[in-house]
Protein backbone atom coordinates (compact mmCIF):
# COMPACT_ATOMS: atom_id res chain seq x y z
CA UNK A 1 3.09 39.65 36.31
CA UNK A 2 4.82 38.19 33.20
CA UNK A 3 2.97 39.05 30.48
CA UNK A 4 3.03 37.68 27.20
CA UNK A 5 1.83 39.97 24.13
CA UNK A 6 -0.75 38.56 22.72
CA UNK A 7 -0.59 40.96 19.14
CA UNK A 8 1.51 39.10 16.76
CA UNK A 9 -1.74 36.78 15.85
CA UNK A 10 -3.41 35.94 12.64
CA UNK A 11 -6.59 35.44 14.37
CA UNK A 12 -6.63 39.64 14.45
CA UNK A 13 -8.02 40.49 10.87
CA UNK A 14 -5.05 43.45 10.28
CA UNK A 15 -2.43 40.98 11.56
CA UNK A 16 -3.97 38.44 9.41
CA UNK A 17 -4.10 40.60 6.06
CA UNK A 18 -0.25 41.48 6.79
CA UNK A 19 0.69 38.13 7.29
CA UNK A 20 -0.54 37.71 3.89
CA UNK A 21 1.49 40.33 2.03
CA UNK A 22 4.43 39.41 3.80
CA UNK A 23 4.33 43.26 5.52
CA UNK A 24 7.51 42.74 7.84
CA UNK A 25 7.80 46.73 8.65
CA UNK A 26 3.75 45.85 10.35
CA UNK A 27 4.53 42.89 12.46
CA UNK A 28 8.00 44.40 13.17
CA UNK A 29 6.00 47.58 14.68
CA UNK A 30 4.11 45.14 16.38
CA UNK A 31 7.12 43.33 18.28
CA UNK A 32 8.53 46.89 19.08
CA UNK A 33 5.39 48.43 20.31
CA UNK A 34 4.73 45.14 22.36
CA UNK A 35 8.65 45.18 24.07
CA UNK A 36 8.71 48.93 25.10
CA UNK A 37 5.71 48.11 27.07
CA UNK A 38 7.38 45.73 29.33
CA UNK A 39 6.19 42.06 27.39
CA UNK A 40 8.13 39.57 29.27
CA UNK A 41 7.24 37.26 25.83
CA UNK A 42 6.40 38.12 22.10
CA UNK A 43 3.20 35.43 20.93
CA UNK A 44 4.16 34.46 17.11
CA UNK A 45 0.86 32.85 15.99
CA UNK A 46 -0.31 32.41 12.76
CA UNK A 47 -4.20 31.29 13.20
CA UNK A 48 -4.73 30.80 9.66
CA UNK A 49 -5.44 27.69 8.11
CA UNK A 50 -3.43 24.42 8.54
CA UNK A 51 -1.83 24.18 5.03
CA UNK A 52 -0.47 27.59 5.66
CA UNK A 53 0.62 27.74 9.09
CA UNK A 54 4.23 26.24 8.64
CA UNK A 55 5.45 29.01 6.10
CA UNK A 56 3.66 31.90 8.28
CA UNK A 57 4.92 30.73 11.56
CA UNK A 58 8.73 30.15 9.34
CA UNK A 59 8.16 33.84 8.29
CA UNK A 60 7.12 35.53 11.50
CA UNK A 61 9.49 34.04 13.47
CA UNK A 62 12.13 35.09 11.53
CA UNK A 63 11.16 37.99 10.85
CA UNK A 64 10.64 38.77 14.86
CA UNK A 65 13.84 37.28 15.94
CA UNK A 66 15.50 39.31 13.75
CA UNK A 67 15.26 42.76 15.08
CA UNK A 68 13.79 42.09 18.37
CA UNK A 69 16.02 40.80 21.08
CA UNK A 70 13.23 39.16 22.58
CA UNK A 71 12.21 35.45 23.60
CA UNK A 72 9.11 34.15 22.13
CA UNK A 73 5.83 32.03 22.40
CA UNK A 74 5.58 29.41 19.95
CA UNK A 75 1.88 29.25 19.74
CA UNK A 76 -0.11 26.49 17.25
CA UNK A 77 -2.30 23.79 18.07
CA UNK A 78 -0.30 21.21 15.93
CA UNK A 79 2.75 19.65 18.08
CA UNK A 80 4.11 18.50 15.68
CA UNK A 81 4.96 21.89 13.84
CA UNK A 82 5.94 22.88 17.77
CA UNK A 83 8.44 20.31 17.73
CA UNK A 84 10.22 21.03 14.22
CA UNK A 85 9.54 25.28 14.99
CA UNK A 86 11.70 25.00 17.84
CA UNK A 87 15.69 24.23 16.66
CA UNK A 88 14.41 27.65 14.32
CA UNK A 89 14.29 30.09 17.85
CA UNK A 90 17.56 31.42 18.93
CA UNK A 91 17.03 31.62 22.22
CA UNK A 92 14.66 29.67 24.49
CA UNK A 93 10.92 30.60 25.66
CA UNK A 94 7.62 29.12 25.93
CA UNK A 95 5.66 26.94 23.99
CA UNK A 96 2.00 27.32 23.20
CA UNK A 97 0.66 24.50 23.75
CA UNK A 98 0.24 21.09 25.49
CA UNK A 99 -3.10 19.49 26.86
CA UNK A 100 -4.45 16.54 27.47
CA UNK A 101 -5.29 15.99 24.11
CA UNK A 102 -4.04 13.09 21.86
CA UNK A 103 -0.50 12.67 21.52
CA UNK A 104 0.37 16.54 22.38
CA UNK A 105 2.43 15.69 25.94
CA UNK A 106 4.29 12.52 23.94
CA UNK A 107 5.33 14.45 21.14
CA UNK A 108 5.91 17.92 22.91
CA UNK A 109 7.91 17.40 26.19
CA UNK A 110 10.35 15.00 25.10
CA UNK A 111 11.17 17.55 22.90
CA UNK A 112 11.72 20.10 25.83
CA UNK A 113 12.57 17.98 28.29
CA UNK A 114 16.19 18.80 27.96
CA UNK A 115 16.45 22.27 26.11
CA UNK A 116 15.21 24.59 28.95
CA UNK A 117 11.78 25.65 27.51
CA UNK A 118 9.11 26.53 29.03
CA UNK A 119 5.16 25.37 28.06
CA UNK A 120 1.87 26.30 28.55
CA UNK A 121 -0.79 23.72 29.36
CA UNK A 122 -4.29 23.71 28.67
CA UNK A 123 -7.09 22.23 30.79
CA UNK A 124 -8.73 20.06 28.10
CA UNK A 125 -8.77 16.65 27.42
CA UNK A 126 -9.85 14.41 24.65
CA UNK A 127 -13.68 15.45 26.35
CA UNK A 128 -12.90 18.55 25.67
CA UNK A 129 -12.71 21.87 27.94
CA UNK A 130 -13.15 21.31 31.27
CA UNK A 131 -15.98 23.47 32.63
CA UNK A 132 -15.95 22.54 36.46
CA UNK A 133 -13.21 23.73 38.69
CA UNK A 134 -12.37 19.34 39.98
CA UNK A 135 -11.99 18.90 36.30
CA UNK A 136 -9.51 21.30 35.62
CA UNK A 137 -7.15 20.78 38.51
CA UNK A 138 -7.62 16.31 37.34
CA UNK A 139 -6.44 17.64 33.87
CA UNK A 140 -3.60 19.95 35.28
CA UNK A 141 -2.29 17.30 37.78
CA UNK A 142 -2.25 14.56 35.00
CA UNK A 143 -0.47 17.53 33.00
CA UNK A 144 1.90 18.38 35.77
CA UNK A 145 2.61 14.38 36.71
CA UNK A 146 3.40 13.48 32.88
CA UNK A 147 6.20 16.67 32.39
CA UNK A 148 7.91 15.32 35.62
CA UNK A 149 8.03 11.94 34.19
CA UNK A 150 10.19 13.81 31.52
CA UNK A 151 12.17 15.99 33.89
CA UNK A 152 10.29 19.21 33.23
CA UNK A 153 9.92 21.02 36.33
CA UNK A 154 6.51 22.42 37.50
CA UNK A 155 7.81 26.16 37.40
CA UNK A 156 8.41 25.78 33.67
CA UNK A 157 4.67 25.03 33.42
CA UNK A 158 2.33 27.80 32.98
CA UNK A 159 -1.52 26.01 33.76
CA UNK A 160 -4.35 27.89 31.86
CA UNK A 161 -7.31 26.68 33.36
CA UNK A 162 -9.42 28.14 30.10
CA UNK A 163 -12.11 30.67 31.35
CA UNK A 164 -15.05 29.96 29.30
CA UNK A 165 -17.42 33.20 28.24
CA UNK A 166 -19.04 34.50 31.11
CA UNK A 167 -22.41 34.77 28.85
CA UNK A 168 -22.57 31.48 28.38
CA UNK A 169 -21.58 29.61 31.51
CA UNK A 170 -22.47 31.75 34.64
CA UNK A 171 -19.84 30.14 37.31
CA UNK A 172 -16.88 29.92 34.30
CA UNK A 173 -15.09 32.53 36.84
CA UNK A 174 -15.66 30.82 39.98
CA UNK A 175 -14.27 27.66 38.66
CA UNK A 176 -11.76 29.55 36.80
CA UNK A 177 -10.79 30.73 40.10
CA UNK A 178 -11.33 28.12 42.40
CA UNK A 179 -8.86 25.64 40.14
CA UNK A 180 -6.50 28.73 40.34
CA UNK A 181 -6.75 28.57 44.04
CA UNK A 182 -6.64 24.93 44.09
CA UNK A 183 -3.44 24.24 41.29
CA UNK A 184 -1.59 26.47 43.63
CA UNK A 185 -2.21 24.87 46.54
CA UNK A 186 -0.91 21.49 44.95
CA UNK A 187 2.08 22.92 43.05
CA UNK A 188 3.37 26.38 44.16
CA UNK A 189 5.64 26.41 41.52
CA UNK A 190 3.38 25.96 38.94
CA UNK A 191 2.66 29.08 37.15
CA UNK A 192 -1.01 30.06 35.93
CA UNK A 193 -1.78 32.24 32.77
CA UNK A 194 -4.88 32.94 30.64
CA UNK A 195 -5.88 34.99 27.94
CA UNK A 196 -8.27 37.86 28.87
CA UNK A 197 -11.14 38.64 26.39
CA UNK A 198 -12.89 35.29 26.03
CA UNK A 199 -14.53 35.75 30.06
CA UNK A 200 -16.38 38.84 28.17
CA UNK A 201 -17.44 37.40 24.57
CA UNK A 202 -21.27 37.99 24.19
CA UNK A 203 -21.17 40.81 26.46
CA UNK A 204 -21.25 44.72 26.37
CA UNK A 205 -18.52 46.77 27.76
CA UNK A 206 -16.38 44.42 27.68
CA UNK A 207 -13.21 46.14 29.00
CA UNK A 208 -14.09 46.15 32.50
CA UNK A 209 -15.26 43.04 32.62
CA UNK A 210 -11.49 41.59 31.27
CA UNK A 211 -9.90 44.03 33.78
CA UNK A 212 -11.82 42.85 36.55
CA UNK A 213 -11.34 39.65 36.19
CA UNK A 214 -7.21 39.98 35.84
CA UNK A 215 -7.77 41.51 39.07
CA UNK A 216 -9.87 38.65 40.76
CA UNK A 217 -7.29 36.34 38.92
CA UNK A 218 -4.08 37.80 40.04
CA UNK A 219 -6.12 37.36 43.35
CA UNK A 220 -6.25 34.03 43.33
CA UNK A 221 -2.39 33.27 41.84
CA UNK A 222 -2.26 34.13 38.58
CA UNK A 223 1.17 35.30 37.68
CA UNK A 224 0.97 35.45 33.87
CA UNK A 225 -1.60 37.08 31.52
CA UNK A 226 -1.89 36.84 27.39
CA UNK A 227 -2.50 40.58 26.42
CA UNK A 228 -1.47 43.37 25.06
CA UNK A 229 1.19 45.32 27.14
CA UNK A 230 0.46 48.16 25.38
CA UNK A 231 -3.16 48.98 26.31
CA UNK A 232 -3.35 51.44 29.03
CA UNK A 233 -6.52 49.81 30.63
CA UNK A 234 -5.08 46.29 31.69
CA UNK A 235 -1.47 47.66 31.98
CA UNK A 236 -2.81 50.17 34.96
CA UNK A 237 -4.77 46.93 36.08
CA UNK A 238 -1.95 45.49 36.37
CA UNK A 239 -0.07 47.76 38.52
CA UNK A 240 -2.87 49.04 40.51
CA UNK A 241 -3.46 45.09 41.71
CA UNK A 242 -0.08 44.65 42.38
CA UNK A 243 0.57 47.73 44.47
CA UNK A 244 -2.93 46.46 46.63
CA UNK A 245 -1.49 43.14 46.77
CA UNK A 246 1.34 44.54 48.47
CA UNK A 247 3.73 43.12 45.64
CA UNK A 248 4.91 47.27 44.70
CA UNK A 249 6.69 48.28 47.75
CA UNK A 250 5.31 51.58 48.35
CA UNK A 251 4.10 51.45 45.47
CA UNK A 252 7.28 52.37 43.36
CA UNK A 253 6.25 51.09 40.18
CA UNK A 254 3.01 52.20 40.04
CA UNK A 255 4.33 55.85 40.85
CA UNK A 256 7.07 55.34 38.46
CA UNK A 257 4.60 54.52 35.31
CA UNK A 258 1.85 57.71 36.18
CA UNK A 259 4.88 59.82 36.16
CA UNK A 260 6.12 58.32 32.64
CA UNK A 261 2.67 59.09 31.61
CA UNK A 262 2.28 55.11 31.19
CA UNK A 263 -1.03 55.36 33.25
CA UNK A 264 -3.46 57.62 33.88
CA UNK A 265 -4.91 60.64 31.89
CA UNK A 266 -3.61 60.48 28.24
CA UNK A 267 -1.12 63.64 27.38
CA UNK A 268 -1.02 65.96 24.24
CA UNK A 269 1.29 63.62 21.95
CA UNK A 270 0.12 60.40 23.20
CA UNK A 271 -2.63 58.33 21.74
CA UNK A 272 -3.98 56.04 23.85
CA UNK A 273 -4.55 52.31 23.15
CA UNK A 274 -7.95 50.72 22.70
């Protein structure tokens, strides 16, 4: 699984608040709590409000590139900020995001076509987010067929195929999965990620409800989640799926991390992650 870490976020009131007062020593503790839990990606997102974004995402990016050796997600909803953000990142990683939205594909992967980047693409459209499972492979074909027309390869696409809340839509996993299933089967190349929490918004206990639906997602082909690498729950999720999967030969890594005390039963001196 390639996980990106999903904590470097101004949507997260703390992260927000140190965003703020400029508190490098917090985001850095962030990025380094994030990479010695095994984030394949650090997520720099600012989600606060337009007129502020450029400066924040300036700051945090600098501020992450310089003392973690890491590559990073580039995450706004403005491609335009993507496209001048990028010739700022020393070394190349994924950008968050495309759809079929407006101009985001015309301004976005000409930008990429040619610098090795990677991008995540979202299954909405100018009518918004596709609900049904035939609507979000249409999106992530037309997605997937425009990139090529630019030379960018399906396996530096990561689909998300948006899970809606699981409150609020009562088959949002079934499609979910059954466009998983169904991108896959089209473009085996193609990678699939998605964030975790929003399948459980509106609902109580909401941690097994995210870790069971990694594992029914990982199921079905997804090779990439948005979380945090640090919190013992999914990690062990993680692992424990893979080694049933048969994707842990004999299950060595899952052995490996119980022994590090990475999973399993907390130990004196550890705290464990909510």
């Amino acid at each position: 699984m390639i996980i990106i870490g999903e904590k470097i976020n101004g949507a997260i009131p703390s992260v927000c608040a140190a965003i703020e007062r400029r508190d490098e020593a917090f985001i850095l503790d962030l990025a380094d709590k994030q990479a010695e839990a095994g984030a394949s990606y650090l997520d720099i997102c600012s989600g606060r409000a337009p007129e502020l974004e450029k400066e924040d995402m300036i700051w945090l990016i600098d501020t992450v590139q310089s003392h973690a050796d890491m590559p990073l997600c580039v995450d706004s909803p403005n491609p335009y900020l993507l496209k001048e953000l990028l010739p700022m990142v020393r070394q190349r990683g994924i950008v968050n995001s495309v759809s079929g939205e407006g101009d985001k594909m015309d301004v976005l992967f000409p930008a990429i076509s040619e610098n090795g980047w990677d991008v995540i693409a979202l299954t909405c459209d100018d009518g918004g987010i596709a609900a049904e499972a035939d609507r979000k492979v249409e999106i992530a074909v037309r997605i997937i067929e425009k990139a090529a027309s630019f030379g960018i390869a399906p396996e530096r696409i990561y689909i998300d195929p948006l899970v809606l809340s699981l409150s609020a839509v009562n088959d949002s996993v079934i499609n979910f999965l059954d466009a998983v299933k169904e991108i896959k089967r089209r473009y085996p190349g193609v990678k699939i990620t998605s964030g975790l929490s929003n399948v459980s918004y509106g609902m109580p206990c909401r941690k097994a409800v995210n870790q069971f639906f990694l594992a029914l997602a990982m199921y079905a082909g997804m090779d990439s989640a948005i979380a945090d690498p640090a919190n013992r729950d999914i990690y062990t999720a993680v692992l424990a799926v893979e080694a049933l999967l048969g994707r842990d030969r004999f299950c060595r890594r899952y052995n490996r991390a119980y022994r590090a005390g990475r999973i399993g039963p907390v130990r004196e001196g550890q705290e464990k992650s909510k």
